[in-house]
N, C-alpha and C. Protein backbone atom coordinates (compact mmCIF):
# COMPACT_ATOMS: atom_id res chain seq x y z
N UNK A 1 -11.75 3.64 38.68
CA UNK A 1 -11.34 3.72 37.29
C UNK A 1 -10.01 3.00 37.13
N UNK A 2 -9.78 2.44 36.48
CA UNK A 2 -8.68 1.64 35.88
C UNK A 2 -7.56 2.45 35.43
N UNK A 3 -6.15 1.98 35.63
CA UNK A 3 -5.29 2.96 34.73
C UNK A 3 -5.00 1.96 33.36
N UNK A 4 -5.53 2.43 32.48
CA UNK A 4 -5.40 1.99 31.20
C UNK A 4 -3.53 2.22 30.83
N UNK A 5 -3.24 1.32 30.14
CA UNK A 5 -1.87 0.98 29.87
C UNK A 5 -1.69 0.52 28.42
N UNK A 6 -0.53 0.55 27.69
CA UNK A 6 -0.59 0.36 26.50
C UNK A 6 0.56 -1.04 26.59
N UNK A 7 1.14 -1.45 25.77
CA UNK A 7 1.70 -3.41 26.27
C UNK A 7 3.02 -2.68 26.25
N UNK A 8 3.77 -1.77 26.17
CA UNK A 8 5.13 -1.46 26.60
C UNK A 8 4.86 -0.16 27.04
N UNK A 9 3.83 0.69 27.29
CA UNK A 9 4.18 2.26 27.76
C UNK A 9 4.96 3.14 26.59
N UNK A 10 4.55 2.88 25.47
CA UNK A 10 5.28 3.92 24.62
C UNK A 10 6.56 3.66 24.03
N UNK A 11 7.25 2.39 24.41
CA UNK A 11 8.60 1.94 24.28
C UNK A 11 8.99 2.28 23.38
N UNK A 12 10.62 2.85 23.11
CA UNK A 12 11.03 3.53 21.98
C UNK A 12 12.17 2.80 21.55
N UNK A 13 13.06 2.43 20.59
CA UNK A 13 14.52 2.21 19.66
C UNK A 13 14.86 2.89 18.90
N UNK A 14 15.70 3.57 19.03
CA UNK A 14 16.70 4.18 17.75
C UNK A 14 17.36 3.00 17.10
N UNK A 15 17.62 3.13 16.42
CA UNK A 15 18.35 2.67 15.63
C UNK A 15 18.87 3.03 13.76
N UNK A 16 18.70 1.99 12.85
CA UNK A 16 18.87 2.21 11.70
C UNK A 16 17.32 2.56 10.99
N UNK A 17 16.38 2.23 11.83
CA UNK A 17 15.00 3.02 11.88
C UNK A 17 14.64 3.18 13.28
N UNK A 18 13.75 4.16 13.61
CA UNK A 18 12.79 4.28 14.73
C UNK A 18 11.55 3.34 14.96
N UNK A 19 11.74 2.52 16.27
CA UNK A 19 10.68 1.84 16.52
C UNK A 19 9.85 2.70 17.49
N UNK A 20 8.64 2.21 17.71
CA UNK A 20 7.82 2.90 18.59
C UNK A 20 6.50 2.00 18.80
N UNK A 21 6.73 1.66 20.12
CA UNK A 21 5.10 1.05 20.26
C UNK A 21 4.00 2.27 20.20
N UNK A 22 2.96 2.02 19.88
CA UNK A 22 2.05 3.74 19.71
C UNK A 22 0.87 3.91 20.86
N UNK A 23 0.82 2.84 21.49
CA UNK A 23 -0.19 3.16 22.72
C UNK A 23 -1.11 2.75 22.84
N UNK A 24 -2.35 3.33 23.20
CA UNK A 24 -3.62 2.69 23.37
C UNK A 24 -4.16 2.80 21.33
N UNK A 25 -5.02 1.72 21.01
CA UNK A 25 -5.52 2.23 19.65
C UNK A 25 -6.73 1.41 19.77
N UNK A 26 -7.90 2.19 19.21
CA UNK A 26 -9.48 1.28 19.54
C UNK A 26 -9.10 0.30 18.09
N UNK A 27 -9.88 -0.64 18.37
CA UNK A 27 -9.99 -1.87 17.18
C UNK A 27 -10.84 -2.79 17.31
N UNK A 28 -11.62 -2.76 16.24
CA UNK A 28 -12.82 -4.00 15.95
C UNK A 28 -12.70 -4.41 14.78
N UNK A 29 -13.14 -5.93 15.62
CA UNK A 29 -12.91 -7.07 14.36
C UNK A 29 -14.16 -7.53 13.47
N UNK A 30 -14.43 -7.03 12.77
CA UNK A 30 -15.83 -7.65 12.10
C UNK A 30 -15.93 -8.41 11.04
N UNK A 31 -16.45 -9.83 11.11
CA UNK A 31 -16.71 -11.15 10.33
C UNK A 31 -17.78 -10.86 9.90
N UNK A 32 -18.06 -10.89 8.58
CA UNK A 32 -19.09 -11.01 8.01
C UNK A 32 -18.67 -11.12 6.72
N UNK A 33 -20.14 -10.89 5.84
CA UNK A 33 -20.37 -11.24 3.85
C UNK A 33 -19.91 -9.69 4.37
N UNK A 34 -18.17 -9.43 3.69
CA UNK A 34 -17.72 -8.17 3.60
C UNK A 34 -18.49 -7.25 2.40
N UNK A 35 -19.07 -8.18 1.40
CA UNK A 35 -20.23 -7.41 0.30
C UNK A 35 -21.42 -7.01 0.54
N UNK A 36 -21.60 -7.79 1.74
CA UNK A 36 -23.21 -7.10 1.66
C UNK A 36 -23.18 -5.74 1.83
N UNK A 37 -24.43 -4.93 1.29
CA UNK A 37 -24.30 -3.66 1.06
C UNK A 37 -24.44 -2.89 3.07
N UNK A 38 -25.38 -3.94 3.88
CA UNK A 38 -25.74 -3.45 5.09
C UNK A 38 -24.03 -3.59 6.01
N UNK A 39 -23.36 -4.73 5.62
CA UNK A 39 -22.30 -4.66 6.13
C UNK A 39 -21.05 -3.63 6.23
N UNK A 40 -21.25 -3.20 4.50
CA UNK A 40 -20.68 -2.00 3.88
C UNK A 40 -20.67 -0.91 5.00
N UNK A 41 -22.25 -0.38 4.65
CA UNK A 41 -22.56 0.49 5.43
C UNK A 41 -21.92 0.69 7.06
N UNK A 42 -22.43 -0.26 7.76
CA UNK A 42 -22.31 0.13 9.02
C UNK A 42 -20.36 0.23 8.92
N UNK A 43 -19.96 -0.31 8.53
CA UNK A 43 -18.36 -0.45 8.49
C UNK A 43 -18.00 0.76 8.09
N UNK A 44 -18.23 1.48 7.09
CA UNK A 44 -17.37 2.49 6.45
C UNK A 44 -18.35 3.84 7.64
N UNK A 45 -19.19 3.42 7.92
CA UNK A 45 -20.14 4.28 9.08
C UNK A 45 -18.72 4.54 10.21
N UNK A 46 -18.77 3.10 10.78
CA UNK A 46 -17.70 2.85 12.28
C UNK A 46 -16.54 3.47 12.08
N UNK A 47 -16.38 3.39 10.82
CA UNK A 47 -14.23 3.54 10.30
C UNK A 47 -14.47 4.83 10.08
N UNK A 48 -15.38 5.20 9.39
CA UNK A 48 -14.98 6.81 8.49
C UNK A 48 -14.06 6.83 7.90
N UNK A 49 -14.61 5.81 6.96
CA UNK A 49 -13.45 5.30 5.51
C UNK A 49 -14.12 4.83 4.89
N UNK A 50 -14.01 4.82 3.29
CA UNK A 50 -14.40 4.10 2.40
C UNK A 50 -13.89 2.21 2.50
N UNK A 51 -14.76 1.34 2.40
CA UNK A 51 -14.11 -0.02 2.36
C UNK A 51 -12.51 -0.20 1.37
N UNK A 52 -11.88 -0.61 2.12
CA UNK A 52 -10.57 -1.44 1.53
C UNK A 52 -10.85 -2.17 0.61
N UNK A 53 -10.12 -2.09 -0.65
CA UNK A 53 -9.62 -3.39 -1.30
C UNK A 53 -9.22 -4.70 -0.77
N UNK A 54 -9.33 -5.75 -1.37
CA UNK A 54 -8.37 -7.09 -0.53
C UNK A 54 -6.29 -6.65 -0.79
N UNK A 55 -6.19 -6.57 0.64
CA UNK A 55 -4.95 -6.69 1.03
C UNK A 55 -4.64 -4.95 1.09
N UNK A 56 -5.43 -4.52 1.18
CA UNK A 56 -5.67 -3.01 1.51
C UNK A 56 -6.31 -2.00 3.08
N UNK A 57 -5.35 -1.32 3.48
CA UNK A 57 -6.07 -0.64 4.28
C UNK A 57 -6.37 1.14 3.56
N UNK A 58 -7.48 1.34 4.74
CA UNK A 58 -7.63 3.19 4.03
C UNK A 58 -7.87 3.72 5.42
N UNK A 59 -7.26 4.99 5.92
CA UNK A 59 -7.69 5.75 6.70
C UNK A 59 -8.13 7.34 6.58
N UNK A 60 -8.78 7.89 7.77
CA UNK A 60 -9.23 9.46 7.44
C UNK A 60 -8.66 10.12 8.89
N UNK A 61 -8.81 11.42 9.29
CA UNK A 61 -8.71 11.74 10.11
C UNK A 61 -9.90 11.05 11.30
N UNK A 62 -10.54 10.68 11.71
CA UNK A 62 -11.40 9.93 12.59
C UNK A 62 -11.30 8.87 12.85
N UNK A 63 -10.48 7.47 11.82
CA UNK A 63 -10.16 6.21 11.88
C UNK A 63 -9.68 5.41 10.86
N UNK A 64 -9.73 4.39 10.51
CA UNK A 64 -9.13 3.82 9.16
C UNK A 64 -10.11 2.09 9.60
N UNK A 65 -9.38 1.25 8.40
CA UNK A 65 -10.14 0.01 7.80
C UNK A 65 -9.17 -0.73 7.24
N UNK A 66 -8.49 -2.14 7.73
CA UNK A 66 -7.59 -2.79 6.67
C UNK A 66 -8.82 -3.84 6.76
N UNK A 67 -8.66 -4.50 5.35
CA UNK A 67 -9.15 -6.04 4.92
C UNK A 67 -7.83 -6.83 5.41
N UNK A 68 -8.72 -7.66 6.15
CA UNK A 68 -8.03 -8.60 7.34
C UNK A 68 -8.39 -10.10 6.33
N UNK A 69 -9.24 -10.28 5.74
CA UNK A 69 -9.35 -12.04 4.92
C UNK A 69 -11.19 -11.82 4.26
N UNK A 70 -11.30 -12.52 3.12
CA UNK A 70 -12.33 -12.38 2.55
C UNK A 70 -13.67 -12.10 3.58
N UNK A 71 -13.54 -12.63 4.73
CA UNK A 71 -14.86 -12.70 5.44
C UNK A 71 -14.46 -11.53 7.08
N UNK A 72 -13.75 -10.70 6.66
CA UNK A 72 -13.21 -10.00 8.31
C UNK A 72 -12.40 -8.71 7.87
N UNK A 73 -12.77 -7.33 8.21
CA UNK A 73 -12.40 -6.35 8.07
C UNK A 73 -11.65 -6.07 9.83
N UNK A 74 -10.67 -5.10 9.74
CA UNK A 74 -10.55 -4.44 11.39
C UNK A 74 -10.65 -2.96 11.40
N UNK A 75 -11.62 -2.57 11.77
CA UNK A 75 -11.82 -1.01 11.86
C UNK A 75 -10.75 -0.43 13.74
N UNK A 76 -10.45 0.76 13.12
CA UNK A 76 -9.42 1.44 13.83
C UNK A 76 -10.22 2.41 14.25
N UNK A 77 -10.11 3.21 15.60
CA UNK A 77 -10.39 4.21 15.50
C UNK A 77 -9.87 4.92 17.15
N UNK A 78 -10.16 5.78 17.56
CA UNK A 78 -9.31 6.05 18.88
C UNK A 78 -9.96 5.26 20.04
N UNK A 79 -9.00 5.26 21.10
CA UNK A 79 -9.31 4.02 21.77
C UNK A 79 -10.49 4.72 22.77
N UNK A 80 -10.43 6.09 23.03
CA UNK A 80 -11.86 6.52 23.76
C UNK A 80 -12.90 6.06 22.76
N UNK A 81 -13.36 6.17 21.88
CA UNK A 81 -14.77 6.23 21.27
C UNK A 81 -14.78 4.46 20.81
N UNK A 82 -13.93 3.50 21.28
CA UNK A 82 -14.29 1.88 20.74
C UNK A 82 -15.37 1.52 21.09
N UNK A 83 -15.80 1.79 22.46
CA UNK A 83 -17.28 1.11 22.81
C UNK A 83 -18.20 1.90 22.15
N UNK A 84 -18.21 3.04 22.15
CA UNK A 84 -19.01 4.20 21.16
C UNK A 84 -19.44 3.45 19.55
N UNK A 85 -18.66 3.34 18.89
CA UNK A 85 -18.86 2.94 17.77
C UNK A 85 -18.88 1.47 17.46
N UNK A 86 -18.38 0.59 18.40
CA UNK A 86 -18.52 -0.78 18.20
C UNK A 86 -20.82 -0.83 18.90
N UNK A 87 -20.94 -0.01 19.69
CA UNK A 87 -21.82 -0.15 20.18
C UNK A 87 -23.23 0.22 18.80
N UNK A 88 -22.55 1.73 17.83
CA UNK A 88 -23.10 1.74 16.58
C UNK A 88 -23.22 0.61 15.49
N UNK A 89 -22.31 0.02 15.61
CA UNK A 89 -21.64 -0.74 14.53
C UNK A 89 -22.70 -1.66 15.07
N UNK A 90 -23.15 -2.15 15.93
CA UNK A 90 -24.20 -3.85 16.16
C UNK A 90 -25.28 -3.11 16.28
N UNK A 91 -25.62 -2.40 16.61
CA UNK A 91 -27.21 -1.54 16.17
C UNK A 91 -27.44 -1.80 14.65
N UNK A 92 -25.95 -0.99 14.12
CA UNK A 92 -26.72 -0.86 12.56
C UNK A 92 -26.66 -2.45 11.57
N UNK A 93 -25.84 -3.30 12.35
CA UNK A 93 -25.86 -4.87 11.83
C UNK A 93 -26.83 -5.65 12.14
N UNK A 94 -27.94 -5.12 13.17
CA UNK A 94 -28.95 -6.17 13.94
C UNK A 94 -29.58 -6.92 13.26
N UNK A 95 -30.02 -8.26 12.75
CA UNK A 95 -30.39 -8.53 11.68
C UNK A 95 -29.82 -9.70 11.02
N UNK A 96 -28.37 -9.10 11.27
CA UNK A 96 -27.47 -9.69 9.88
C UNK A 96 -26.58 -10.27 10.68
N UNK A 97 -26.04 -11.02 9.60
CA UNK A 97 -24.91 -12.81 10.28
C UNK A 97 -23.82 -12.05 10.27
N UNK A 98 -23.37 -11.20 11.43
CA UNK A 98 -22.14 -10.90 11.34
C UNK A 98 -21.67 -10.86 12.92
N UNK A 99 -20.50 -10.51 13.09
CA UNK A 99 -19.70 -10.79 14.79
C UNK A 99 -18.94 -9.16 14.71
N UNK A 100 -19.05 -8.10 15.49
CA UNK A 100 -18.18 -7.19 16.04
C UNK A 100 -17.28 -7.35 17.18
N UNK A 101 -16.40 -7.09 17.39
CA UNK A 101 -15.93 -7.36 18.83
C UNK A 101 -14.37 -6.33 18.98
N UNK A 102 -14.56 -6.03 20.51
CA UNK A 102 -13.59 -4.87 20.95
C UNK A 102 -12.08 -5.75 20.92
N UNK A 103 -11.45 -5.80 20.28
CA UNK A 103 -10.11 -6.30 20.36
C UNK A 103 -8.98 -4.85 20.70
N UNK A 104 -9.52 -4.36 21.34
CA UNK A 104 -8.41 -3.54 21.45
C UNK A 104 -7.40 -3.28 22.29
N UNK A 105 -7.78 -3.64 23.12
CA UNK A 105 -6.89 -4.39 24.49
C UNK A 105 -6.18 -5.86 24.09
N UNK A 106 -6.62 -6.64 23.34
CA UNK A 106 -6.19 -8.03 23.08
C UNK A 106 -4.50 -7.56 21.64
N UNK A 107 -4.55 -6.53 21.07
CA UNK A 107 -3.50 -5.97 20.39
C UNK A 107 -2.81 -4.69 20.69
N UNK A 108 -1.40 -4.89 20.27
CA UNK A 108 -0.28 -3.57 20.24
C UNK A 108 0.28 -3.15 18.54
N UNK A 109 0.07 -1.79 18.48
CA UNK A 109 0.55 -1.44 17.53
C UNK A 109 1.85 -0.68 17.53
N UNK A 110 2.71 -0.79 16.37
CA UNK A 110 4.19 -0.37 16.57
C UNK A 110 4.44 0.45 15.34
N UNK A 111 5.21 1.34 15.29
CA UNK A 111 5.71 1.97 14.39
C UNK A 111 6.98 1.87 13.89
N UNK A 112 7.45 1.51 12.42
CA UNK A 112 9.30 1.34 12.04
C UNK A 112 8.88 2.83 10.96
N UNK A 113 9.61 3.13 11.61
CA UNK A 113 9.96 4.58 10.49
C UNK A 113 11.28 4.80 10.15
N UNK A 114 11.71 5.67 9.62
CA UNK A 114 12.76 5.88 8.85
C UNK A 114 13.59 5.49 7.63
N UNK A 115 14.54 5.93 6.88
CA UNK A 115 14.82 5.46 5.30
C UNK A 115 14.98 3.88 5.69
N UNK A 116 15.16 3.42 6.66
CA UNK A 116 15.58 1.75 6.37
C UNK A 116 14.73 1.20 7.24
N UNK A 117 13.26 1.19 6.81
CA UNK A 117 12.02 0.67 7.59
C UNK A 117 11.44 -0.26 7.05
N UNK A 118 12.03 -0.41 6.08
CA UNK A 118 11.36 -1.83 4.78
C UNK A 118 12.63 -2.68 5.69
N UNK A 119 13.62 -2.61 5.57
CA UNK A 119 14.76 -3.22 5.36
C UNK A 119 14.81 -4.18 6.97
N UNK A 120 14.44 -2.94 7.65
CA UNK A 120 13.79 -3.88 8.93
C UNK A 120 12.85 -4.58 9.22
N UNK A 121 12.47 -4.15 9.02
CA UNK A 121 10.72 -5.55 8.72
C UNK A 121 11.05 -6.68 7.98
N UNK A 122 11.57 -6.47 6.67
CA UNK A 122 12.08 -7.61 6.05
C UNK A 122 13.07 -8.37 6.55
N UNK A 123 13.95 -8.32 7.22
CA UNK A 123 13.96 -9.14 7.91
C UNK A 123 13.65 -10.10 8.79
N UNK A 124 12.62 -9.89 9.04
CA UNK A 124 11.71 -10.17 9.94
C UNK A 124 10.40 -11.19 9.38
N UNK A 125 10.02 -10.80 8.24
CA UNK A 125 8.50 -11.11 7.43
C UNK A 125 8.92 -12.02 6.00
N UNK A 126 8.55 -12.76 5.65
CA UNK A 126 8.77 -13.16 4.18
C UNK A 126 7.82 -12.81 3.19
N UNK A 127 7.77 -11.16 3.29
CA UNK A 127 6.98 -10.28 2.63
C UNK A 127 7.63 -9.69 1.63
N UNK A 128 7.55 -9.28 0.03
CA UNK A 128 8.11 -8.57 -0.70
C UNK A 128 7.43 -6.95 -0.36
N UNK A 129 8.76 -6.53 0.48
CA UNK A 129 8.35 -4.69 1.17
C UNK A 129 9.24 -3.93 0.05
N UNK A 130 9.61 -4.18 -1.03
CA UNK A 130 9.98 -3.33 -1.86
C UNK A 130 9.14 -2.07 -2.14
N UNK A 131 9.24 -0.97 -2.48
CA UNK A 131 8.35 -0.16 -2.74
C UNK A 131 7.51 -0.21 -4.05
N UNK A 132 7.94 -1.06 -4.67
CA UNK A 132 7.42 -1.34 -5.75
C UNK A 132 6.20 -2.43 -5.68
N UNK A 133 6.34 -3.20 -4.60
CA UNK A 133 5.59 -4.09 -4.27
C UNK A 133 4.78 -3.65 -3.46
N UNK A 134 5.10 -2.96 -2.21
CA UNK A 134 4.45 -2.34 -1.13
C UNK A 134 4.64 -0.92 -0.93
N UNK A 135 3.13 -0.62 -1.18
CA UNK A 135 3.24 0.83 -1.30
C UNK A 135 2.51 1.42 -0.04
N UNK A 136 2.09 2.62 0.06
CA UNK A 136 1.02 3.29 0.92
C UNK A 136 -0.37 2.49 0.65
N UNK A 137 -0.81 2.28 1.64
CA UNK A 137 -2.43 2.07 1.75
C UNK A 137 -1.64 0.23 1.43
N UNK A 138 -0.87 -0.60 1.40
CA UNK A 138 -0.92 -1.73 1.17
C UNK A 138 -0.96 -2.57 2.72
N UNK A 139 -1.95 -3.72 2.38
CA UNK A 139 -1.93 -4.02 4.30
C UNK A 139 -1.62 -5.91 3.73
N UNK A 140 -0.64 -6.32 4.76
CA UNK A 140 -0.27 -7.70 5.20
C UNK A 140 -0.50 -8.13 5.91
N UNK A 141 -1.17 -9.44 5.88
CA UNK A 141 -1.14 -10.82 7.34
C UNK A 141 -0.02 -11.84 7.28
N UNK A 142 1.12 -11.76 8.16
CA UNK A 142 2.33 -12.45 7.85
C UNK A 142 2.39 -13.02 9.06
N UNK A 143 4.12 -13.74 9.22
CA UNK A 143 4.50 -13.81 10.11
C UNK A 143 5.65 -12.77 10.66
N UNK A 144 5.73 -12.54 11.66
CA UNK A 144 7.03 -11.79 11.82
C UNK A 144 7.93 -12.87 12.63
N UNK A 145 9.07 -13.06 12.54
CA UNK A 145 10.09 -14.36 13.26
C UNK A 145 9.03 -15.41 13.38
N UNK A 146 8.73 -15.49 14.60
CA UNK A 146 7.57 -16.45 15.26
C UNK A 146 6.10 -16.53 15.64
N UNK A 147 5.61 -15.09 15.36
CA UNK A 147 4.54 -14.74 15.56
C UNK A 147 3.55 -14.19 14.59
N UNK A 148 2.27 -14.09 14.59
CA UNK A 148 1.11 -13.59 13.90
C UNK A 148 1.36 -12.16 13.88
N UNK A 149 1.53 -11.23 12.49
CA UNK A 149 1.15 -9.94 12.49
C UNK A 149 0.45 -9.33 11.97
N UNK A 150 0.21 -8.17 11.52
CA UNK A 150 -0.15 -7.51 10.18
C UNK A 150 0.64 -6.27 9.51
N UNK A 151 0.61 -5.75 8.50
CA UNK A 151 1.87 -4.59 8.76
C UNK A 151 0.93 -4.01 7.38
N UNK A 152 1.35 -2.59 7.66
CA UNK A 152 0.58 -1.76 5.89
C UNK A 152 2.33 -0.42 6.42
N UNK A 153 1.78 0.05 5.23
CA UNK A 153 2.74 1.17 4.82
C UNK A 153 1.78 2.66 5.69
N UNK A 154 1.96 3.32 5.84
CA UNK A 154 1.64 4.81 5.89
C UNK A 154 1.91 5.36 5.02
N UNK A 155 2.90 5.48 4.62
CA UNK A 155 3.80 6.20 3.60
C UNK A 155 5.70 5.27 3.69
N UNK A 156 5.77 6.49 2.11
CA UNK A 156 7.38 5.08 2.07
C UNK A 156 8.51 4.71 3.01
N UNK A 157 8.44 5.73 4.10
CA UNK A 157 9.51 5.01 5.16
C UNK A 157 8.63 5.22 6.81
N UNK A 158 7.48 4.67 6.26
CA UNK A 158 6.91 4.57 7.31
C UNK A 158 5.72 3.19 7.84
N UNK A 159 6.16 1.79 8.76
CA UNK A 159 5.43 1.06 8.25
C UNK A 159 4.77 0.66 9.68
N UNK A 160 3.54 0.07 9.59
CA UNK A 160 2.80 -0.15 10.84
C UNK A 160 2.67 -1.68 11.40
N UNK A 161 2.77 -2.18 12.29
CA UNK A 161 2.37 -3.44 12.62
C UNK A 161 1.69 -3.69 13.94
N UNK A 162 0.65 -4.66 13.36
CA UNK A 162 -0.51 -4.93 14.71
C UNK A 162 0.10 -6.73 15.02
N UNK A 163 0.09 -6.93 16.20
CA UNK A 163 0.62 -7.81 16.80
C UNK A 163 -0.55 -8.03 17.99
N UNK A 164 -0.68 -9.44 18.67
CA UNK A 164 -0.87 -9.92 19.69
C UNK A 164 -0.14 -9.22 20.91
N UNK A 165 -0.67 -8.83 21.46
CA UNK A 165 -0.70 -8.16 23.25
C UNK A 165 0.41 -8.73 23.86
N UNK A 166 -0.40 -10.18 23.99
CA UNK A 166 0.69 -11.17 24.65
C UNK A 166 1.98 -11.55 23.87
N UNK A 167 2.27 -10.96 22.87
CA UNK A 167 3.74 -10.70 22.43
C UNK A 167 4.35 -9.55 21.84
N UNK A 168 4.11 -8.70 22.22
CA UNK A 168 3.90 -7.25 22.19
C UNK A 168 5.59 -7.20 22.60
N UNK A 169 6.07 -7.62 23.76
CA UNK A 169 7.57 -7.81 24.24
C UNK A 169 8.48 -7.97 23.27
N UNK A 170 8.55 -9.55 22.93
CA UNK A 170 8.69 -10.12 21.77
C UNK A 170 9.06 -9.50 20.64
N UNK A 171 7.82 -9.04 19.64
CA UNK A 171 7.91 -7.99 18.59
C UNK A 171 8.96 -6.82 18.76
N UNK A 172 8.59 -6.16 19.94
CA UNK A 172 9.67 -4.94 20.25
C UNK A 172 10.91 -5.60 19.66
N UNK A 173 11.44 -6.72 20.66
CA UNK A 173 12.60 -7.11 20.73
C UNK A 173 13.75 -7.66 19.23
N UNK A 174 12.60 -8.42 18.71
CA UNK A 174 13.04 -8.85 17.41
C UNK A 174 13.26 -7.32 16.29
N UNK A 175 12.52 -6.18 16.55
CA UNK A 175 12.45 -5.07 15.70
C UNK A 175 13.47 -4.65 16.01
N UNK A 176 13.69 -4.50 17.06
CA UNK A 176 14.67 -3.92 17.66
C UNK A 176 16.37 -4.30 17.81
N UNK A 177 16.44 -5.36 17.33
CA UNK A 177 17.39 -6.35 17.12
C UNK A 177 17.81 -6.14 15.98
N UNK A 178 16.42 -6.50 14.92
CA UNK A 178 17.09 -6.13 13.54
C UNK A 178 17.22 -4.39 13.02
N UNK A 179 17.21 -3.46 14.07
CA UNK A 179 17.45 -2.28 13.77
C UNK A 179 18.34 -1.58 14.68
N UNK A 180 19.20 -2.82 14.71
CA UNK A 180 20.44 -1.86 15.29
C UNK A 180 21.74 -1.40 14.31
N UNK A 181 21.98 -0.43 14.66
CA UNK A 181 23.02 0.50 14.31
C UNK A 181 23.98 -0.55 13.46
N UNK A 182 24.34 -0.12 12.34
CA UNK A 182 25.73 -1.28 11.92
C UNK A 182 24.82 -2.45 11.40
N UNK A 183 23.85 -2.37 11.22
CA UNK A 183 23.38 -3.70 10.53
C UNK A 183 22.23 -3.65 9.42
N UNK A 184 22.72 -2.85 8.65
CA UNK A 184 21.95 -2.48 7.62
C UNK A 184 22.43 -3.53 6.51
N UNK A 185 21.49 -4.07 5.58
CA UNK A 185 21.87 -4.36 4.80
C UNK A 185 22.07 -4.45 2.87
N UNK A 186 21.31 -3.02 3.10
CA UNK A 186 21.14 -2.26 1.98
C UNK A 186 20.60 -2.71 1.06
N UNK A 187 19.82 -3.75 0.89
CA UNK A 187 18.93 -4.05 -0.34
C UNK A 187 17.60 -3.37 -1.12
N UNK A 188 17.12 -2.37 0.02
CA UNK A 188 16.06 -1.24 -0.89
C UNK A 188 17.35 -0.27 -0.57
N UNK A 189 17.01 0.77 -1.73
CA UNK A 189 17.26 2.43 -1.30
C UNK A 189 17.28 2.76 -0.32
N UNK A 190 18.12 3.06 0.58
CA UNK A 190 17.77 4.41 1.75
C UNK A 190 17.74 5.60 0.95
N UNK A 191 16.47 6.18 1.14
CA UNK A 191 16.29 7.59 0.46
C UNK A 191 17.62 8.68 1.67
């Protein structure tokens, strides 16, 4: 058996927010006609979520769903049951022009929490993270400094980002940089 590993082990920052890499997380990528009704199905089946809006994620207690680009959803769900349900998910697509695949090892997810968790990211993203702009359930494909991400809200001082594996380091570092102590720069509210 393998010892499964997550791309930093849990790595933590204090700072002017809390970073946190979050560990192992299951994830599939599925390309397809995000309308067709069979696509629907098996997706909100895999996620145990209703489909996303564009530029929207939704989650439940069992897993969640962001819209990743007109033709590609990424269903979430815990990293024991990925082959489980990616294995449902192409049963119930058989048929149909679509691609599933286990990316869950190929990404790291991170957590910025705290009142100045917009403020850190934005630095980072040339994303409008105002709360007015970005709320709960809102999901992004950006850049962060130099790299490919994605980021949604949880809630208002709480924001998520999926990153590449192989810069999983990287990400930490830049988050972590712009959330040090003394370097706030107060342009949203800190509640």
């Amino acid at each position: 058996m393998f010892d499964l590993q997550s791309a930093l082990a849990n790595a933590r920052f204090d700072g002017i927010a809390q970073i946190r890499e979050l560990g192992l997380q299951g994830m599939i990528t599925l390309r397809g006609d995000v309308a067709a009704p069979v696509l629907k199905k098996a997706a909100t089946a895999a996620s145990g979520t209703a489909m996303p809006g564009q530029r929207k994620a939704v989650f439940s207690d069992t897993g969640g769903m962001a819209w990743m680009s007109p033709d590609e959803l990424l269903i979430l769900c815990p990293y024991a049951e990925v082959t489980d349900r990616l294995e449902a998910l192409t049963d119930a697509l058989a048929g149909t022009h679509a691609l599933a695949v286990n990316v869950s090892d190929a990404r790291a997810v991170f957590e910025v929490s705290g009142p100045h968790a917009r403020e850190v990211v934005a630095k980072l993203c040339p994303v409008d993270l105002s709360p007015q702009a970005f709320s709960p359930g809102d999901f992004r494909r950006t850049r962060m400094a130099q790299v490919a991400a994605a980021i949604w809200a949880d809630d208002d001082q709480t924001l998520r980002i999926i990153c590449f594996r192989s810069v999983a380091r990287y990400v930490f570092g830049v988050l972590s940089v712009a959330a040090q102590k003394g370097s706030e720069v107060g342009y949203f509210q800190a509640g």
